[in-house]
N, C-alpha and C. Protein backbone atom coordinates (compact mmCIF):
# COMPACT_ATOMS: atom_id res chain seq x y z
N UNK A 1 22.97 34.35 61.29
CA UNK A 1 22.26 35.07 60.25
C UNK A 1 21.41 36.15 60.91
N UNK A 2 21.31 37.29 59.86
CA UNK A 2 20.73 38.43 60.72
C UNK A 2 18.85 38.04 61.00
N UNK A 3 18.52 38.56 59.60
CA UNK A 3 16.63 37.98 59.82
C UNK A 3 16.40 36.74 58.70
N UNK A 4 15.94 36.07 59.33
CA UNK A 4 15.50 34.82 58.52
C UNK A 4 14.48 35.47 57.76
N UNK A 5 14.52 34.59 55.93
CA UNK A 5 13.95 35.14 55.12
C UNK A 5 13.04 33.73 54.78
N UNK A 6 13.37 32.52 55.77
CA UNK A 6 11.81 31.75 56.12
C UNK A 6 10.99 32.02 56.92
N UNK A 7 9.53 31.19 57.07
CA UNK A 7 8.90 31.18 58.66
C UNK A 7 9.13 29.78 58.91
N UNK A 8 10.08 30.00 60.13
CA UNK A 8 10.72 28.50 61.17
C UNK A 8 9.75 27.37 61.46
N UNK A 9 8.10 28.22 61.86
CA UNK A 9 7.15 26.84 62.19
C UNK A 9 6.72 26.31 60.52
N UNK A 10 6.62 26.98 59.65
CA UNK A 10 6.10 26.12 58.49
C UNK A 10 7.19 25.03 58.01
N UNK A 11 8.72 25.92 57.98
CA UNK A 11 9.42 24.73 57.81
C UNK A 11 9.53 23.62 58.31
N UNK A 12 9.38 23.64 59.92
CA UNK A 12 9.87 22.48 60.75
C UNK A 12 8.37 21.90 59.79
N UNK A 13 6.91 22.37 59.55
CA UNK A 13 5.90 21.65 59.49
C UNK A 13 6.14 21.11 58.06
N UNK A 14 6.80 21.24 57.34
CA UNK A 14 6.82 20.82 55.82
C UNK A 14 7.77 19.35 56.28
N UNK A 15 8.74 19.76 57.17
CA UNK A 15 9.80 18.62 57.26
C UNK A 15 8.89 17.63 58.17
N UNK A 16 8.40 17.89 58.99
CA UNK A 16 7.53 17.15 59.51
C UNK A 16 6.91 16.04 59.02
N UNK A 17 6.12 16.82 58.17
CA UNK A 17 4.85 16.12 57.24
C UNK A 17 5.93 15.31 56.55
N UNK A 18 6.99 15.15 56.09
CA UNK A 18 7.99 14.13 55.14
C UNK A 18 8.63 12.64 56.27
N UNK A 19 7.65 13.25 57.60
CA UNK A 19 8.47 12.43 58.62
C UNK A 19 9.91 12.29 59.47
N UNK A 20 9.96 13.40 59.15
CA UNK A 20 12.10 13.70 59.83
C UNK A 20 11.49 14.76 60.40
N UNK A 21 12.89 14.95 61.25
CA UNK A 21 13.21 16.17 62.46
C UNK A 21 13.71 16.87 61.97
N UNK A 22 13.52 18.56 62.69
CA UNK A 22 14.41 19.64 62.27
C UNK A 22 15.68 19.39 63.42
N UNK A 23 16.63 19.38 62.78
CA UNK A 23 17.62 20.48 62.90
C UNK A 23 17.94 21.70 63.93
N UNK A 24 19.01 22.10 64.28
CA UNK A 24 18.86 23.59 65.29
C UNK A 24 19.48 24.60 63.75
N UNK A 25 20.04 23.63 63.17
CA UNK A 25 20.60 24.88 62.07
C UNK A 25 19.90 24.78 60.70
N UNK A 26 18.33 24.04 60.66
CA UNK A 26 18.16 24.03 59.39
C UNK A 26 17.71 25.21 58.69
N UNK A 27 16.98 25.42 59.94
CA UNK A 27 15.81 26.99 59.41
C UNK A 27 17.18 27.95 58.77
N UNK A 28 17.94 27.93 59.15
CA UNK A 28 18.98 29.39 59.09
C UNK A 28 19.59 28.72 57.41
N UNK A 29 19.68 27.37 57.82
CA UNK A 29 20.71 27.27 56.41
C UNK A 29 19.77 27.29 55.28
N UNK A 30 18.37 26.97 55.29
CA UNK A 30 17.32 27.14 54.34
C UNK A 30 17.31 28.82 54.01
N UNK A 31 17.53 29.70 54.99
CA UNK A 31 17.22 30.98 54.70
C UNK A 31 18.25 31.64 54.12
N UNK A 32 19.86 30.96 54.28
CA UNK A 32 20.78 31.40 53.32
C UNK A 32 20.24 30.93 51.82
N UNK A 33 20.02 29.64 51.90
CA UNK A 33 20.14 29.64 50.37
C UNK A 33 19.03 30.30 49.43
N UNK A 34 17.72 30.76 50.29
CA UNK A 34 16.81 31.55 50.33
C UNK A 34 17.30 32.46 49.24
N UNK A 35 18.42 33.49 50.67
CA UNK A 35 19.09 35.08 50.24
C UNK A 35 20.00 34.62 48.74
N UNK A 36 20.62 33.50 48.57
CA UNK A 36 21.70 33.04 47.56
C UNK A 36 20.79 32.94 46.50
N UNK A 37 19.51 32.35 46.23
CA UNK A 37 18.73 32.13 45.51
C UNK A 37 17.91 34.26 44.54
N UNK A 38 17.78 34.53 45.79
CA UNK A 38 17.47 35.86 45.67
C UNK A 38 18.15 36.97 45.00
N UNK A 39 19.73 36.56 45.10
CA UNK A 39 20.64 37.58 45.01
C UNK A 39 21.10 36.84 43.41
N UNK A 40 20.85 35.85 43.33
CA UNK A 40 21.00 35.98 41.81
C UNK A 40 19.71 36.02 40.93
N UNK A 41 18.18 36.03 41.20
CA UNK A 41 17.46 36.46 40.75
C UNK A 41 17.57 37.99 39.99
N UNK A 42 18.14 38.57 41.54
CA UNK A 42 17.67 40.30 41.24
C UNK A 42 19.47 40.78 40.26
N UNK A 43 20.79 40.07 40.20
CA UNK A 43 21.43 39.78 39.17
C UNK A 43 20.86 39.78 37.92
N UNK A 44 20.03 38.45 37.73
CA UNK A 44 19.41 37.81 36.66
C UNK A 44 18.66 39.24 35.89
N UNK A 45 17.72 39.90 36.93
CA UNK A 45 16.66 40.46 36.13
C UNK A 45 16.96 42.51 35.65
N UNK A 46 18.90 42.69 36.63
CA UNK A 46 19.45 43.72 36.08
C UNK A 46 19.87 43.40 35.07
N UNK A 47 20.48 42.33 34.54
CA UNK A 47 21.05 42.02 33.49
C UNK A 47 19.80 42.13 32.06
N UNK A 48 18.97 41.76 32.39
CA UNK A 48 18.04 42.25 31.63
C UNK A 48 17.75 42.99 31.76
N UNK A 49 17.84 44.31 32.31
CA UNK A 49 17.47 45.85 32.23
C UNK A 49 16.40 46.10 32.75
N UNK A 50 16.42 45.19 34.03
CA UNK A 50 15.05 45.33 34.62
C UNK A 50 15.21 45.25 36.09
N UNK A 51 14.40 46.44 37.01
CA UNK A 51 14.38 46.31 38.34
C UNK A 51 13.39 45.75 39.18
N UNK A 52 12.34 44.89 38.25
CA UNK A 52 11.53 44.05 38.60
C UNK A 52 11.89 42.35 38.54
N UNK A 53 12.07 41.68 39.94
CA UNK A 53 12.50 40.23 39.90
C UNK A 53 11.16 39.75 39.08
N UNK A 54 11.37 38.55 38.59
CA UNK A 54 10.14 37.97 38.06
C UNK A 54 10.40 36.61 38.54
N UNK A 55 9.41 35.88 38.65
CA UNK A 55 9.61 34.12 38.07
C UNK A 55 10.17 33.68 37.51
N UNK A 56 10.59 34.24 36.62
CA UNK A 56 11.61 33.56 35.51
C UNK A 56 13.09 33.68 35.49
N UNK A 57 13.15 34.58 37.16
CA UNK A 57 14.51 35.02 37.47
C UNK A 57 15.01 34.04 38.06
N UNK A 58 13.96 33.62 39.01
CA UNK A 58 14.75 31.90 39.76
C UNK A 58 14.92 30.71 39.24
């Protein structure tokens, strides 16, 4: 993946705090579904005739 669209130490620290280990590929696969999550937001909120994502897009 090109730039991660997480930050790597908060994640490992969220997974942490649940008591499990990261991963070498979690950060990256969290940040795809990140971009997957994103890319149908900004879908979501052309379809409504709008070039502003909102909250209500995810």
């Amino acid at each position: 993946m090109a730039d991660s669209l997480v930050v790597g130490s908060k994640v490992k620290e969220a997974i942490k705090a649940q008591d499990c280990n990261t991963a070498g590929d979690a950060v990256d696969a969290l940040s795809e579904v990140v971009a997957w999550h994103i890319k149908r937001a900004a879908e979501r909120a052309k379809a409504n005739g709008r070039k502003t994502v909102r909250g209500v897009d995810f």
